[in-house]
Protein backbone atom coordinates (compact mmCIF):
# COMPACT_ATOMS: atom_id res chain seq x y z
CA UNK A 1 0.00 0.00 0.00
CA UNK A 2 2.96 2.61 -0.19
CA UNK A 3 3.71 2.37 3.38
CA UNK A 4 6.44 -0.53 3.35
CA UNK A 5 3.84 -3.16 4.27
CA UNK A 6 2.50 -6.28 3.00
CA UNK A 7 -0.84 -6.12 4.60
CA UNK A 8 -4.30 -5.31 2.61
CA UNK A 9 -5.77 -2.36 2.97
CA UNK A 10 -9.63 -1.66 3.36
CA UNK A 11 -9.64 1.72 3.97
CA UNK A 12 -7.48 4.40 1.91
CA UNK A 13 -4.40 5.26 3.23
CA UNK A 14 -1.66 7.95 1.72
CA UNK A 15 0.93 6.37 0.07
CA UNK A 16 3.62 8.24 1.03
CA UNK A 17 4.61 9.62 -1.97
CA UNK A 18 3.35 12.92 -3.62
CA UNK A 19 2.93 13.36 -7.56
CA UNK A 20 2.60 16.72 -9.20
CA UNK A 21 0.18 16.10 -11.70
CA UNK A 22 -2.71 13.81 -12.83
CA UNK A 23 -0.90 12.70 -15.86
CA UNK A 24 1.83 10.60 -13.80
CA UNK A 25 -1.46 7.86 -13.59
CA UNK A 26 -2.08 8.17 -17.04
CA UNK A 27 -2.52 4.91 -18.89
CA UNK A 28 0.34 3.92 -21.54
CA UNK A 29 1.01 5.92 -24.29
CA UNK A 30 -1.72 8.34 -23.16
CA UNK A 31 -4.26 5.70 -24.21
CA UNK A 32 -7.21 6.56 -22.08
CA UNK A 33 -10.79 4.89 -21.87
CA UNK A 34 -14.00 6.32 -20.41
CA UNK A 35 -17.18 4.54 -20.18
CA UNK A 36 -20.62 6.62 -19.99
CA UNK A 37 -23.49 4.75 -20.42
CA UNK A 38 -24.02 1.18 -19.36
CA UNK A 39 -22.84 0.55 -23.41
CA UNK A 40 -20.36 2.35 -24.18
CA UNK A 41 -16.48 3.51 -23.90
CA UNK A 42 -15.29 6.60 -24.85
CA UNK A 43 -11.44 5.84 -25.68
CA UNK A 44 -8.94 9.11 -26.55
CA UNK A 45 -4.45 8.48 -27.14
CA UNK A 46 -1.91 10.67 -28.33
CA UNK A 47 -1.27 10.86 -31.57
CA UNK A 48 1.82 9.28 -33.41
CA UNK A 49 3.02 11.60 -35.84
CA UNK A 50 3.51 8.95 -38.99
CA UNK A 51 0.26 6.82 -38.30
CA UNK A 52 -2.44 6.96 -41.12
CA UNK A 53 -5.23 5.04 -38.64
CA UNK A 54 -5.14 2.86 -35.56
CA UNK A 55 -6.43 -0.68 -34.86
CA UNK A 56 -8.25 -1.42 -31.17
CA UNK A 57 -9.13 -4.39 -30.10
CA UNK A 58 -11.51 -4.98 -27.46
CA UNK A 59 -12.03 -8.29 -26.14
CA UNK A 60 -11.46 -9.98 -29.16
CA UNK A 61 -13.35 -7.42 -31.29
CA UNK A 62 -11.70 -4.76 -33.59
CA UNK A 63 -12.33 -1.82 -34.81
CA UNK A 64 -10.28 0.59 -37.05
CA UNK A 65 -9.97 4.44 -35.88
CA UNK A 66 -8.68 7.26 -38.26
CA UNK A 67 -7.97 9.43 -35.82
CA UNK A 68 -7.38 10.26 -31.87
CA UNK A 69 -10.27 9.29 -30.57
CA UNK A 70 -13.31 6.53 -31.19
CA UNK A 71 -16.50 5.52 -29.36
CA UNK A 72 -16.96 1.63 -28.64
CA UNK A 73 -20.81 0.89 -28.34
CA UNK A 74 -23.43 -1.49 -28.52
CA UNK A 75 -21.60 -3.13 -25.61
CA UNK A 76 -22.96 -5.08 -23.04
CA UNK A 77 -23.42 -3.58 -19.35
CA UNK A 78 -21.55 -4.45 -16.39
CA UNK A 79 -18.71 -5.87 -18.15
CA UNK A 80 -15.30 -5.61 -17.68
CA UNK A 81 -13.57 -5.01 -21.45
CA UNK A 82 -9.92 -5.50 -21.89
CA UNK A 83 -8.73 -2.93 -24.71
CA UNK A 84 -5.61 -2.49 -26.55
CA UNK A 85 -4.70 -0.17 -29.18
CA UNK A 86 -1.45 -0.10 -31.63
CA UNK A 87 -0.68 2.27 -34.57
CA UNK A 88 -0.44 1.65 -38.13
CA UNK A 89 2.29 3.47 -40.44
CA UNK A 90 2.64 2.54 -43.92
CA UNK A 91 0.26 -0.49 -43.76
CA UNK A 92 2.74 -2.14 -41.09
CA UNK A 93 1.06 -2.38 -37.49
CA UNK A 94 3.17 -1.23 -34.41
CA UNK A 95 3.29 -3.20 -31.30
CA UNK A 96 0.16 -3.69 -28.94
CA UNK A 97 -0.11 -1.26 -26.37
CA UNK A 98 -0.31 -2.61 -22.55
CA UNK A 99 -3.98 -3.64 -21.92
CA UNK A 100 -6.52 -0.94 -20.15
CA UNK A 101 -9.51 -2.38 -18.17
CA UNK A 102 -12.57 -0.69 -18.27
CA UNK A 103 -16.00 -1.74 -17.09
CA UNK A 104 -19.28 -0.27 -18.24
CA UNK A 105 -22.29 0.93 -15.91
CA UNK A 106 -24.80 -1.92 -14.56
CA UNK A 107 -28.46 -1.61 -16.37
CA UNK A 108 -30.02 1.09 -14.82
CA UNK A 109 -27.35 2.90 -12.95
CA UNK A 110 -28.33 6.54 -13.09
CA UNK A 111 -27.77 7.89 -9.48
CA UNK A 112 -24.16 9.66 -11.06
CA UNK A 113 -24.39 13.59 -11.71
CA UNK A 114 -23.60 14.26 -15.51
CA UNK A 115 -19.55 14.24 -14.63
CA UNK A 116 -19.40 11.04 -14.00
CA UNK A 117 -16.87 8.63 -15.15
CA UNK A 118 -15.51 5.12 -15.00
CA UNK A 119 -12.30 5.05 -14.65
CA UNK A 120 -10.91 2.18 -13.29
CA UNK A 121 -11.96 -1.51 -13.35
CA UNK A 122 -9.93 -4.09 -11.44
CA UNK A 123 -11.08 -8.09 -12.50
CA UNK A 124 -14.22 -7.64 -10.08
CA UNK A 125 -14.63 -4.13 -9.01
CA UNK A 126 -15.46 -0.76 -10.66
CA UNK A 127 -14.45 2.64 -9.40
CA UNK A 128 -15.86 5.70 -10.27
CA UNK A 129 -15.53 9.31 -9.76
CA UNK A 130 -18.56 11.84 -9.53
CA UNK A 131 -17.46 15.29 -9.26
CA UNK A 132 -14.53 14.59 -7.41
CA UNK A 133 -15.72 11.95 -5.23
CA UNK A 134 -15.50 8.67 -5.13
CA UNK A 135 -17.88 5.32 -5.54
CA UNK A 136 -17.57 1.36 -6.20
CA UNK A 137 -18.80 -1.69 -6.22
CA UNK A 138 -18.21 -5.28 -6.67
CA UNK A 139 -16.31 -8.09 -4.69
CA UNK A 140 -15.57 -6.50 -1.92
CA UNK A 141 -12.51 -9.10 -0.38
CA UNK A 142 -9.59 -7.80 0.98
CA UNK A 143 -10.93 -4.54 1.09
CA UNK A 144 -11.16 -3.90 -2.48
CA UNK A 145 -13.56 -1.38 -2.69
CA UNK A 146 -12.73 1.13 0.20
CA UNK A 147 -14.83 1.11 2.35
CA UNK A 148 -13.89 0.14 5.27
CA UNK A 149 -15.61 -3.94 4.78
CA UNK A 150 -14.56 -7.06 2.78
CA UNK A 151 -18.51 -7.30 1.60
CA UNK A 152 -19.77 -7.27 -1.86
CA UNK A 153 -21.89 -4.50 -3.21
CA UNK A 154 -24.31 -4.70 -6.38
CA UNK A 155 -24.42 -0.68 -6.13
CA UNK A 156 -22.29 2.15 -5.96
CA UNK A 157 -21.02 3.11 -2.56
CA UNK A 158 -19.52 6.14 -1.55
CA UNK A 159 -15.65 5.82 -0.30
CA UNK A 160 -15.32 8.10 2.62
CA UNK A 161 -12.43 10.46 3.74
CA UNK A 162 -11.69 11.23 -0.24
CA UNK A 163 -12.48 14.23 -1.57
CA UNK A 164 -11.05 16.27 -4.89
CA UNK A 165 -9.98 12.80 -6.69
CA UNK A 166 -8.94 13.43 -10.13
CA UNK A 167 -8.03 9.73 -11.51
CA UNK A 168 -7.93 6.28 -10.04
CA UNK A 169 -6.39 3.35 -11.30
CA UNK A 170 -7.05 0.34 -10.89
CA UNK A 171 -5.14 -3.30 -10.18
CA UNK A 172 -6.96 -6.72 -9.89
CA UNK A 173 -7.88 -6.51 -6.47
CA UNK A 174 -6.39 -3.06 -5.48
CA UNK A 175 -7.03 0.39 -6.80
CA UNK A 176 -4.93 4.03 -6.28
CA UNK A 177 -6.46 7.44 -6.46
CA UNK A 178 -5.03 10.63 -6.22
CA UNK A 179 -5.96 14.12 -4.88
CA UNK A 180 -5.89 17.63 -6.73
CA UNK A 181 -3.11 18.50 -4.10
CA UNK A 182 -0.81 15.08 -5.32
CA UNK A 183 -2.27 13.18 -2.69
CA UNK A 184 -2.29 8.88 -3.51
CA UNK A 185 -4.39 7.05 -1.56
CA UNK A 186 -4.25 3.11 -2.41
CA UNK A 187 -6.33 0.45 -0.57
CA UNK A 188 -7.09 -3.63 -1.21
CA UNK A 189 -5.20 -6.54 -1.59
CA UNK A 190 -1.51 -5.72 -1.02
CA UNK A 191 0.06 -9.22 -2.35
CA UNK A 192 3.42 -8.56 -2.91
CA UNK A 193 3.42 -4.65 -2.14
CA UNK A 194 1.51 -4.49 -5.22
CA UNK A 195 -1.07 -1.97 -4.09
CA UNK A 196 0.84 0.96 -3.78
């Protein structure tokens, strides 16, 4: 969890280390994906100077993007996608970026103000923030969620004692957020001193 430990987490705890902007949790490359309805995902990357389109894959799927930015819908809700995206130049294809994980909304899920965003999907738990605050849901063993149990939840819960989060990331049974002032928080399963 940051703090020299091994031991899980199920509350979030500073990790003893301060960043100075969002953008050192960026995903790879500056691929990013967003999902906003219960069936689709928003995904945005930087641009590669020579590449004449791009080629994501999602889950086995793939789709063919001419510029910075696509849309991935008719998707199915409450599932956790597993996207990658590489660059074409010259009808050769670069190398597969590392894998993002993003899960779309649950059916019905509607409680969010218009801000909201997933951001971070670990193998069984979602984390979203609202305006600066944060919810989840999911398996909720070895504190995965935040907040403050091991139990599962179907719906969003609030995770108290965070305020001004502007990104979270997520691992498989961990996930790290950080503050507006450089603040990372990490909580869940701390395996190896993987959470932080």
């Amino acid at each position: 969890m940051g703090n020299g430990t091994t031991t899980n987490g199920n509350l979030p705890a500073v990790c003893g280390i301060t960043l100075n902007a969002p953008e050192c949790l960026a995903w790879p490359t500056g691929f990013s994906a967003v999902s906003k309805t219960d069936t689709t995902i928003d995904l945005v990357w930087n641009d590669v100077s020579e590449a004449s389109e791009y080629e994501i894959d999602y889950d086995g799927s793939s789709v063919t993007a001419y510029d910075t930015g696509i849309t991935l819908s008719s998707l199915v809700p409450s599932t956790r996608y597993t996207i990658k995206i590489r660059s074409i130049i010259d009808d050769a294809a670069g190398a597969w970026s590392l894998p993002v994980y993003v899960n779309t909304y649950p059916s019905g899920v509607d409680n969010f103000p218009d801000g909201r965003t997933i951001l971070a999907g670990g193998l069984s738990h979602t984390t979203v923030i609202s305006e600066g605050t944060v919810f989840t849901w999911g398996q909720g063993s070895d504190g995965r969620l935040g907040t403050g149990s091991n139990t599962d939840a179907s719906s969003p819960q609030e995770i108290g004692g965070l305020s001004d989060v502007v990104s979270v990331v997520s691992g498989s049974a961990y996930t790290l957020a950080l503050t507006a002032d450089g603040k990372v928080y990490s909580w869940g399963n701390n395996i190896g001193g993987g959470g932080g």
